[in-house]
Every structure is written in structure tokens, then in C-alpha cells.
N, C-alpha and C. Protein backbone atom coordinates (compact mmCIF):
# COMPACT_ATOMS: atom_id res chain seq x y z
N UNK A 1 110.23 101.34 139.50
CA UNK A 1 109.52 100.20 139.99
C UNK A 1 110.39 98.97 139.78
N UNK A 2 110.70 97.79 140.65
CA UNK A 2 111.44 96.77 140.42
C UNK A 2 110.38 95.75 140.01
N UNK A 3 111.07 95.00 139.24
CA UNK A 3 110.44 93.78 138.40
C UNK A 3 110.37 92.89 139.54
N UNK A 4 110.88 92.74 140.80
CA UNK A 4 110.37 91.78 141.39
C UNK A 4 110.37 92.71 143.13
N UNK A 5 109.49 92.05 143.75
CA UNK A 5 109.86 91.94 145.37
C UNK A 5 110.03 91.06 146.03
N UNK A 6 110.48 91.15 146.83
CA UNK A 6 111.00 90.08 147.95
C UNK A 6 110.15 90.29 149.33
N UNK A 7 108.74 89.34 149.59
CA UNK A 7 108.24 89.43 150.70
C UNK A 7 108.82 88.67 151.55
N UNK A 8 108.33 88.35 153.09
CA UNK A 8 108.32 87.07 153.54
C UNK A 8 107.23 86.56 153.50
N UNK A 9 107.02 85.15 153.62
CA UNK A 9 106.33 84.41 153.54
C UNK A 9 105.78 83.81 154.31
N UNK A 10 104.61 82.60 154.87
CA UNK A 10 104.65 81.95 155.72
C UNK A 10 105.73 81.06 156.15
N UNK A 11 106.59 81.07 157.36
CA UNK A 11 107.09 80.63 157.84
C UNK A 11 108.50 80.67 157.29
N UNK A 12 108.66 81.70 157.05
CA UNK A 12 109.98 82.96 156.81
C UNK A 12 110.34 82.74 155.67
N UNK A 13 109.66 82.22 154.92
CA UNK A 13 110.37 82.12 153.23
C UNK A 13 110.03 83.63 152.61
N UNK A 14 111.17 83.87 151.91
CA UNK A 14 111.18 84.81 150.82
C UNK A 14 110.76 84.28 149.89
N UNK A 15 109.41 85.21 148.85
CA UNK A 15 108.82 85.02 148.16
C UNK A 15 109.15 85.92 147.09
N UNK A 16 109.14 85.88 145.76
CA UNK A 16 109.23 86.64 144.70
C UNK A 16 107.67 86.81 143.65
N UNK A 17 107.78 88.14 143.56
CA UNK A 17 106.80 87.93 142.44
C UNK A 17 106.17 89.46 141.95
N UNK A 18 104.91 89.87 141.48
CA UNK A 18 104.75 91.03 141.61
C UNK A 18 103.26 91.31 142.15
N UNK A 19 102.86 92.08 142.66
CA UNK A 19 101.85 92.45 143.35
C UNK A 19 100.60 92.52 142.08
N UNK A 20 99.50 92.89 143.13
CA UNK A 20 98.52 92.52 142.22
C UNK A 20 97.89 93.71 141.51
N UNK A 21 98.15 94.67 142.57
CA UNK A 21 98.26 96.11 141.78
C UNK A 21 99.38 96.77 140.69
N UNK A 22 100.39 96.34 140.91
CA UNK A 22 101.25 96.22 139.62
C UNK A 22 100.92 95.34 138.45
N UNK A 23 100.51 94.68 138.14
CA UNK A 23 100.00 93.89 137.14
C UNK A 23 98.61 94.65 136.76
N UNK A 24 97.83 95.17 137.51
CA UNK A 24 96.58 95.94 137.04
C UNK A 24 96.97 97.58 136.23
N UNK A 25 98.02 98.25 136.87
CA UNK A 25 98.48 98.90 136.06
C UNK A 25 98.81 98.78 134.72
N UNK A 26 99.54 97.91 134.80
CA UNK A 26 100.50 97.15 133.71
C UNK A 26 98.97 97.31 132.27
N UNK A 27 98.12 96.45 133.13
CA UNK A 27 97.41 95.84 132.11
C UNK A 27 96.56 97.09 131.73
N UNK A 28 96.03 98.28 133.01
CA UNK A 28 96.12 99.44 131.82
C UNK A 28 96.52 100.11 131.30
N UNK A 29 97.74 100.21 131.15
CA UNK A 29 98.29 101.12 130.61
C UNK A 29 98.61 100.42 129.28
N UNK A 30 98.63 99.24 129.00
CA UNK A 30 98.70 98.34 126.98
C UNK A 30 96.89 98.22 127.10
N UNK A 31 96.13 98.77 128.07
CA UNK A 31 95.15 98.90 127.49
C UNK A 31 94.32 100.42 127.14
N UNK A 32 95.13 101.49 127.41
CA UNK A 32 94.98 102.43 126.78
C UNK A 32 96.18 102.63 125.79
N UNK A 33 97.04 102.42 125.53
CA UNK A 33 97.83 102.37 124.32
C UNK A 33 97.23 101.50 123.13
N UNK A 34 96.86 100.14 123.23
CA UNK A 34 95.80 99.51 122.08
C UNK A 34 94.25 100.47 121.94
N UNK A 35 93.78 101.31 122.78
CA UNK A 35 92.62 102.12 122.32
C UNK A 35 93.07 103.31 121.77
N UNK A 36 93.96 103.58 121.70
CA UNK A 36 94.85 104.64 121.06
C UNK A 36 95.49 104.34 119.50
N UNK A 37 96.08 103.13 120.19
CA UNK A 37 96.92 102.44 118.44
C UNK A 37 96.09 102.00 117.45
N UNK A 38 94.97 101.55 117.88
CA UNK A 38 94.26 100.47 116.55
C UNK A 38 93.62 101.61 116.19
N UNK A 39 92.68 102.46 116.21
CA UNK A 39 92.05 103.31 115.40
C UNK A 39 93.16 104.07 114.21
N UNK A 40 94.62 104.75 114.85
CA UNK A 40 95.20 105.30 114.49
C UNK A 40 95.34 104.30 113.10
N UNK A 41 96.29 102.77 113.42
CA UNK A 41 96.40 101.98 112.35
C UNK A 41 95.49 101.83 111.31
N UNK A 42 94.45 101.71 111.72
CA UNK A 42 92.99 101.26 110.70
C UNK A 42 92.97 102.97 110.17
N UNK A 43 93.16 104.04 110.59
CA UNK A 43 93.11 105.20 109.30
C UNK A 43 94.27 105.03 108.16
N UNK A 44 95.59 105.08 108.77
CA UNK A 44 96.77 104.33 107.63
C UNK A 44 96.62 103.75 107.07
N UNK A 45 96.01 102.37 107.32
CA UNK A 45 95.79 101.47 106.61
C UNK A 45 94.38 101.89 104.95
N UNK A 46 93.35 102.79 105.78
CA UNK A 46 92.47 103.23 104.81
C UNK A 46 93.21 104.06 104.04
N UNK A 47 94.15 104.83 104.74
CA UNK A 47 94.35 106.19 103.77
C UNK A 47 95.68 105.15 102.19
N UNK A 48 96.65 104.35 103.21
CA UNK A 48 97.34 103.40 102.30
C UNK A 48 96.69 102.88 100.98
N UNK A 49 95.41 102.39 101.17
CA UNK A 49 94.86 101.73 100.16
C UNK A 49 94.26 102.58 99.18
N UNK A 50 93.90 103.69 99.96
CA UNK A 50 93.44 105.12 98.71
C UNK A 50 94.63 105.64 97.81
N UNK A 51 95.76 105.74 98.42
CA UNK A 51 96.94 106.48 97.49
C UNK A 51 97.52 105.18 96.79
N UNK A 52 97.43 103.64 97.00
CA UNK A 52 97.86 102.75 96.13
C UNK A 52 96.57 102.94 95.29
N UNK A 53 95.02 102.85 95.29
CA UNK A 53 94.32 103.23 94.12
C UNK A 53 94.67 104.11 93.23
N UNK A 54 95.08 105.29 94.00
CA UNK A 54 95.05 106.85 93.13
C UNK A 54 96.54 106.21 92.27
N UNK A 55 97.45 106.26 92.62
CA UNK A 55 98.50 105.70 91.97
C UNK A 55 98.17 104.61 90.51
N UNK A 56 97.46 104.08 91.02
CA UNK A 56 97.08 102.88 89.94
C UNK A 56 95.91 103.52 88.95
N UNK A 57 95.16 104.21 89.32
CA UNK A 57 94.43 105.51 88.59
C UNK A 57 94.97 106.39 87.16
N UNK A 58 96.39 106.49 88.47
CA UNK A 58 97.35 108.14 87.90
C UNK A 58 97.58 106.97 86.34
N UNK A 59 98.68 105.85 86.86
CA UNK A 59 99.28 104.80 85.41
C UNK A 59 97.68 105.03 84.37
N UNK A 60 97.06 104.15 84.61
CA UNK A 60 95.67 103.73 83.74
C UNK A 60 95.75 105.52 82.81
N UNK A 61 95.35 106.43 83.28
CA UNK A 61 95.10 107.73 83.00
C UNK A 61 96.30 108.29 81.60
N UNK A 62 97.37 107.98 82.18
CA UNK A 62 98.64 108.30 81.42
C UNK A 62 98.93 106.93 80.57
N UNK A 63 98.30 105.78 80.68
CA UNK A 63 98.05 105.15 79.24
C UNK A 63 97.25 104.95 78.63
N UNK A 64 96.01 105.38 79.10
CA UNK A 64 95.12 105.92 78.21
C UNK A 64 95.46 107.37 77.10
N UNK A 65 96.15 108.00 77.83
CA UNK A 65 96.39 109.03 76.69
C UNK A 65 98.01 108.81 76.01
N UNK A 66 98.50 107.70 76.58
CA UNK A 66 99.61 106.85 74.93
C UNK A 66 98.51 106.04 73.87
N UNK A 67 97.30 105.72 74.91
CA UNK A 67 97.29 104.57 73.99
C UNK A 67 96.50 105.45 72.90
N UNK A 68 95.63 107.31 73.09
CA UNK A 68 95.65 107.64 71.90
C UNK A 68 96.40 108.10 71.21
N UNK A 69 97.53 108.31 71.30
CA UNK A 69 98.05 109.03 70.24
C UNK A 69 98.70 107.68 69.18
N UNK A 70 98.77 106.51 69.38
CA UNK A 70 99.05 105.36 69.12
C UNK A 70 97.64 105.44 68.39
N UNK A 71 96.50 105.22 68.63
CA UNK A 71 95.01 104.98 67.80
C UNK A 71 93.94 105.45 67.64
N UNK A 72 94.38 106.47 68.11
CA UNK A 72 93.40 107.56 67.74
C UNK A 72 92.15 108.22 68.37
N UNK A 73 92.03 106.79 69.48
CA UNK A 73 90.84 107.47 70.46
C UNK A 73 91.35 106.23 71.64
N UNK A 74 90.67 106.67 73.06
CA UNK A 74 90.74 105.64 74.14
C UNK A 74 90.71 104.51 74.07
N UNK A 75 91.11 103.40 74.66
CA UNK A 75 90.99 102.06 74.93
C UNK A 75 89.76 101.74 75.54
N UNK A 76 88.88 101.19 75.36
CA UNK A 76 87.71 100.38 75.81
C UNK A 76 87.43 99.00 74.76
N UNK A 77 86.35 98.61 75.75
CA UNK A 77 86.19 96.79 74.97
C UNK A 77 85.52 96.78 73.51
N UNK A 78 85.22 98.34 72.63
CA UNK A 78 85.02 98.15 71.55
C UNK A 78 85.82 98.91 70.49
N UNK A 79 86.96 98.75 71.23
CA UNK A 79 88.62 99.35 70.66
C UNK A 79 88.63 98.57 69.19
N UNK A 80 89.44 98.67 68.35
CA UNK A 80 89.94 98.18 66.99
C UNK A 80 90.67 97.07 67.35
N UNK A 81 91.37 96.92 67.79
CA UNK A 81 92.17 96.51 68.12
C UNK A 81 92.23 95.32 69.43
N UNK A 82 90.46 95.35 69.90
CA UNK A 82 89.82 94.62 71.03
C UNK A 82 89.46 93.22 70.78
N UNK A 83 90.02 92.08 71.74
CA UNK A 83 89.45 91.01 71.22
C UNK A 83 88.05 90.63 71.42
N UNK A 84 87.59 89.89 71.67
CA UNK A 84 86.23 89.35 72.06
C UNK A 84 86.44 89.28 73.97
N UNK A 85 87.40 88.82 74.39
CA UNK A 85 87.50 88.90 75.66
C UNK A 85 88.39 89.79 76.08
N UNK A 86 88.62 91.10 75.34
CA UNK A 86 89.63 92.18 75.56
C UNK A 86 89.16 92.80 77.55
N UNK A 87 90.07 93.51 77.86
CA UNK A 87 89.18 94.62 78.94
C UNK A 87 90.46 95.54 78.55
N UNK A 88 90.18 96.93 79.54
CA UNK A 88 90.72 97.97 79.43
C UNK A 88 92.38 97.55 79.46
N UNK A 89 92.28 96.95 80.90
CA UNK A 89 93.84 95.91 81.69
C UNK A 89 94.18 95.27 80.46
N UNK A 90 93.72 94.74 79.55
CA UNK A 90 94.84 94.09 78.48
C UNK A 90 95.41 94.80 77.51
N UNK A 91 93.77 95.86 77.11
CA UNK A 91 94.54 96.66 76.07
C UNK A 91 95.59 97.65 76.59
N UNK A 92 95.47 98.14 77.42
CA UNK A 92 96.57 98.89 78.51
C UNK A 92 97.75 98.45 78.80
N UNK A 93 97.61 97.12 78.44
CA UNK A 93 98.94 96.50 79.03
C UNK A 93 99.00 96.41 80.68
N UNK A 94 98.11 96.51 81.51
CA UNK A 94 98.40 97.05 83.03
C UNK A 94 97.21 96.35 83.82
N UNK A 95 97.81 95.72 84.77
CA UNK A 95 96.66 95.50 85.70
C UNK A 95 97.27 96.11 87.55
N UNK A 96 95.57 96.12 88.04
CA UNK A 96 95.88 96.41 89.74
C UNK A 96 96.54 95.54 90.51
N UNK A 97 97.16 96.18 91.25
CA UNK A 97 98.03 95.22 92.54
C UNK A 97 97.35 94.74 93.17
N UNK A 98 97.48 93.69 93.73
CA UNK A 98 96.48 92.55 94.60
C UNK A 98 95.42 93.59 95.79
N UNK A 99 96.42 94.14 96.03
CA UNK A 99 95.67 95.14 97.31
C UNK A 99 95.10 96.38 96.89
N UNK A 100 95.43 97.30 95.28
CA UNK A 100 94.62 97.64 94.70
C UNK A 100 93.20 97.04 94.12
N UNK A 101 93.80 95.33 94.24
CA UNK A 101 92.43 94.71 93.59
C UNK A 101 91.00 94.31 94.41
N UNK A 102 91.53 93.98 95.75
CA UNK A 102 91.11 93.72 96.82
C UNK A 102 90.46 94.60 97.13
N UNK A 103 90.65 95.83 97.47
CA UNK A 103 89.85 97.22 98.20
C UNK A 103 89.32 97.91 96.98
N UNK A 104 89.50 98.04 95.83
CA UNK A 104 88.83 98.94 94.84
C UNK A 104 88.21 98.24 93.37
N UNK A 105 87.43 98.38 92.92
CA UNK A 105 87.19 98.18 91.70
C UNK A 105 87.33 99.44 90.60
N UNK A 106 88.67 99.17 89.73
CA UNK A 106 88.89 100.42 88.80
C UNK A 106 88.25 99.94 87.69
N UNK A 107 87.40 100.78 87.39
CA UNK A 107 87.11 100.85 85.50
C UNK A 107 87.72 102.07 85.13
N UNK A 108 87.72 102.55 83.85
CA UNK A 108 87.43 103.13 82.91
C UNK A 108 86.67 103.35 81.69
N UNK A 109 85.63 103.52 82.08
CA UNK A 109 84.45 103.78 80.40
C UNK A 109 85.16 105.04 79.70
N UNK A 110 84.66 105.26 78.70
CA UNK A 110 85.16 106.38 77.38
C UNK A 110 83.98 106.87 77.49
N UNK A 111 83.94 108.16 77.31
CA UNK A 111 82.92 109.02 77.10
C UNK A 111 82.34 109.12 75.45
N UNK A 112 81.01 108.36 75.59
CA UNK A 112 80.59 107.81 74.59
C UNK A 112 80.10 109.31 73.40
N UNK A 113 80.42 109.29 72.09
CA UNK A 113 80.07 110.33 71.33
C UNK A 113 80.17 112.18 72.02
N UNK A 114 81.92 111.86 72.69
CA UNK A 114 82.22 113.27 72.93
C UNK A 114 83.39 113.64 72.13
N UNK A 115 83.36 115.00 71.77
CA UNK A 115 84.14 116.04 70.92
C UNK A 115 84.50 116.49 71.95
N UNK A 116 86.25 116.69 71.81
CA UNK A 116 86.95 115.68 71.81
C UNK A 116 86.80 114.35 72.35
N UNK A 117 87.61 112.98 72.31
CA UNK A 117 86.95 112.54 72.67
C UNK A 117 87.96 112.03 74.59
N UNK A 118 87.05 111.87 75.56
CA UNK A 118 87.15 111.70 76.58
C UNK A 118 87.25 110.13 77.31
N UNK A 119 88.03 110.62 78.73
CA UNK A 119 87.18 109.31 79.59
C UNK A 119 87.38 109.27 80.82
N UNK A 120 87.15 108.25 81.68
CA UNK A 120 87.61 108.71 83.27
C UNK A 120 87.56 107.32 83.64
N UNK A 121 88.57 107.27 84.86
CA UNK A 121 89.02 106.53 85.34
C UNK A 121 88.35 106.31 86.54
N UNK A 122 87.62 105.80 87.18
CA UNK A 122 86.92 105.42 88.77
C UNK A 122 87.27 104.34 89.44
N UNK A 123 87.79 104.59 90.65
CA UNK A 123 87.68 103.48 91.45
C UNK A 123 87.21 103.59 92.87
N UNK A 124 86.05 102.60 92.33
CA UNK A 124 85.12 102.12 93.81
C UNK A 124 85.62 101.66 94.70
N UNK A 125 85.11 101.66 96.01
CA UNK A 125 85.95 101.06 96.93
C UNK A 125 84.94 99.74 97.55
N UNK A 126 85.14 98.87 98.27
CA UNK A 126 84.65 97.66 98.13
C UNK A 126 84.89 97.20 99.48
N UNK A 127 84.18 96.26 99.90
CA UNK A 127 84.51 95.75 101.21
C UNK A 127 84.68 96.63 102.48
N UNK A 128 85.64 96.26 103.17
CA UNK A 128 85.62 96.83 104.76
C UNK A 128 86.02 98.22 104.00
N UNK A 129 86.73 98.54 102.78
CA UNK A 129 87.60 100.01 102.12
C UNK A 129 86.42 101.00 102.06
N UNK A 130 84.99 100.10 101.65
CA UNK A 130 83.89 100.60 101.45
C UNK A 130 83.51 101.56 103.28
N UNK A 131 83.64 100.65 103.77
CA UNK A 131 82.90 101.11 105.25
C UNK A 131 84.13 102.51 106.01
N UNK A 132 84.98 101.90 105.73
CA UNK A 132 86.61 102.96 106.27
C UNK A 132 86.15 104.26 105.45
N UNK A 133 85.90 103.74 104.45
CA UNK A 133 86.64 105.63 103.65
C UNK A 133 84.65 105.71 102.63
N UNK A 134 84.38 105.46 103.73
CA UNK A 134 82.80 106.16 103.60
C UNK A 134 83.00 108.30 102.97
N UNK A 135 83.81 108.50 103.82
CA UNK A 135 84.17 110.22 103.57
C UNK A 135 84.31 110.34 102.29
N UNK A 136 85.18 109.54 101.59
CA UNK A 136 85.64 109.90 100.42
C UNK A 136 84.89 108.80 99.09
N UNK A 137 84.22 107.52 99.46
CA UNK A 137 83.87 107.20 98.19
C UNK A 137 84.56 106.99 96.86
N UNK A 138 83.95 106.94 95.87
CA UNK A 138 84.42 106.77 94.67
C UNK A 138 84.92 107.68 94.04
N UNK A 139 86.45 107.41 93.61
CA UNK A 139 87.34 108.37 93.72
C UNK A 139 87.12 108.25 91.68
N UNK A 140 87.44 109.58 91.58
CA UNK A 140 87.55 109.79 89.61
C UNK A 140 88.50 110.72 89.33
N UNK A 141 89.22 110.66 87.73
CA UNK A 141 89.90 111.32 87.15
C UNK A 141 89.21 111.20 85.61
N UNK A 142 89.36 112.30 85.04
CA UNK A 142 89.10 112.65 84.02
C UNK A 142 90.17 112.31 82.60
N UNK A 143 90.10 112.37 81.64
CA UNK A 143 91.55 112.82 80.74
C UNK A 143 92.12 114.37 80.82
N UNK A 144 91.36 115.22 81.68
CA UNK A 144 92.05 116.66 80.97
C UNK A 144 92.43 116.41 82.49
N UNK A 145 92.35 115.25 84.05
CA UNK A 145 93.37 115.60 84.72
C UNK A 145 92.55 115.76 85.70
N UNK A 146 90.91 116.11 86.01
CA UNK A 146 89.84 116.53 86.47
C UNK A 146 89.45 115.58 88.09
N UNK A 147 90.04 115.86 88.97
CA UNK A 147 89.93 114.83 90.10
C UNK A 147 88.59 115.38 90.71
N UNK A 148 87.78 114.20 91.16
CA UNK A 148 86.44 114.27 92.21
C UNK A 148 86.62 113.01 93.00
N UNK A 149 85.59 113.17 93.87
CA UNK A 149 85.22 112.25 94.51
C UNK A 149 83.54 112.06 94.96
N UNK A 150 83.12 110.93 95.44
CA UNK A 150 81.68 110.79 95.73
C UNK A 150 81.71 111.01 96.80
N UNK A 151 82.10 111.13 97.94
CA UNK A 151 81.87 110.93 99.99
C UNK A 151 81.41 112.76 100.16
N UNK A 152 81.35 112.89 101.02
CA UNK A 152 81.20 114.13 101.81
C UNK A 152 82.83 115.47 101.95
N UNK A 153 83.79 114.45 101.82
CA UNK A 153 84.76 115.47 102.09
C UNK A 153 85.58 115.47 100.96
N UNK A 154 86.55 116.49 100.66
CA UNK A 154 86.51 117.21 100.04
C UNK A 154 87.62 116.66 98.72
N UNK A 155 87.97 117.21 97.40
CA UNK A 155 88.83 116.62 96.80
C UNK A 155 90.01 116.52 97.74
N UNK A 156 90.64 117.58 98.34
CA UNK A 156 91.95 118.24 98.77
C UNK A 156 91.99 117.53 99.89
N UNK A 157 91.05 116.91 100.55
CA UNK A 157 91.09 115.91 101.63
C UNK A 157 91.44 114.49 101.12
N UNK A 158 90.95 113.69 99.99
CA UNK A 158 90.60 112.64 99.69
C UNK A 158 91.80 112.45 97.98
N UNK A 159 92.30 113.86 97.53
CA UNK A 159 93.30 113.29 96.68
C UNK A 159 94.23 113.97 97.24
């Protein structure tokens, strides 16, 4: 197809330009490529923000179990060692990345009066992360390593 034609015109001028059916093509064909591209992007983008959670999960998980062998049981806000405005993130030393912070809310509670003693790591998902990854929900890890999730599909889908 040439980018331009050459008609005549009224009163013999050559005219340039492109027809009006070429431009309607044009315009569908970037308009089935954008109904194609944006869904695809918006799953990346959900699935992106799940493996930067799980990642930020995996750290929290693996200093929770330095920070017992250092004191003897998990980090939470009624640690020994806890100030009055302590959270998990200080005694951990570690906080979420902006875009971990943005799409998920991570806690960690300790599993209150368990032999041995336990805890798990959760992070909720929040906002539009909430509506995207409806399937998978609130993602958890255990200390012995124990992955779930809350949505409908499955660990092996969702970790």
C-alpha cells in the first residue's frame, strides 16, 4: 500500500493524500491490537505485583526465622526487645517497596501460645490488586514454609 496517492483534482491539480478507506482500516486494525494489548498488560501487571509481594513475603519469612535464633521466639509488637511504637518492619529491620506497599498490605502475627512456636506472613491485596487478582486473594506463608492462598485458584497457580 503507498503512503500517498496522487489523484487529479478539480481542474487538473494533483492532489495528495490518503483515502478514506485507508484510514478506516488503519484505525482498525490499532483498534484490535489495543483490545488485544490492554487486557494482556493489566494480567502482567497483576501477576508483577503478586511475585514483588511473594518476594517481600519470602525476605519477612527468612527474618523472622534469624530473628529467632537471635531471641528466641518471633518478632511481633510484644517482642523484648519492642518499643512502644515498634512494628514487625522495624524489628525486622525491613520494609515493603512502594509498589509492594501500594497493592498489598503485609502483616505478620505470631501464633499466639503454640509449641513450637510459629507464625505467618499474609499479604492482602488492596485496591484495583484487590479487584485484578480476585482468583488468588490473600496470599500466606507459614514458618515451616506452608504456602496458601484465599481466591478460588489454586496454590500452584497463584505461588
Amino acid at each position: 500500500m503507498q503512503a500517498r496517492k496522487t489523484v487529479e483534482g478539480q481542474g487538473g491539480r494533483r492532489e495528495r493524500g490518503f483515502t478514506l478507506i485507508e484510514l478506516m482500516v488503519v484505525v482498525a486494525i490499532i483498534g484490535i491490537l489495543a483490545a488485544v494489548a490492554y487486557p494482556s498488560y493489566i494480567n502482567f501487571i497483576t501477576k508483577s505485583n503478586r511475585r514483588a509481594a511473594q518476594s517481600f513475603m519470602l525476605e519477612v519469612s527468612s527474618r523472622q526465622q534469624r530473628y529467632l535464633l537471635d531471641a528466641r521466639s518471633y518478632a511481633n509488637a510484644s517482642s523484648p526487645d519492642a518499643t512502644q511504637d515498634s512494628s514487625i518492619a522495624k524489628l525486622l529491620l525491613i520494609s515493603p517497596s512502594s509498589d509492594v506497599a501500594r497493592n498489598y498490605d503485609i502483616t505478620s502475627p505470631v501464633k499466639a501460645g503454640s509449641k513450637p512456636p510459629g507464625f505467618t506472613v499474609e499479604a492482602t491485596p488492596k485496591g484495583a490488586q484487590a479487584t485484578r487478582d480476585s482468583g488468588c486473594g490473600k496470599l500466606t506463608i507459614d514458618e515451616a514454609g506452608t504456602k496458601s492462598v484465599a481466591g478460588n485458584q489454586g496454590v500452584s497457580v497463584c505461588w
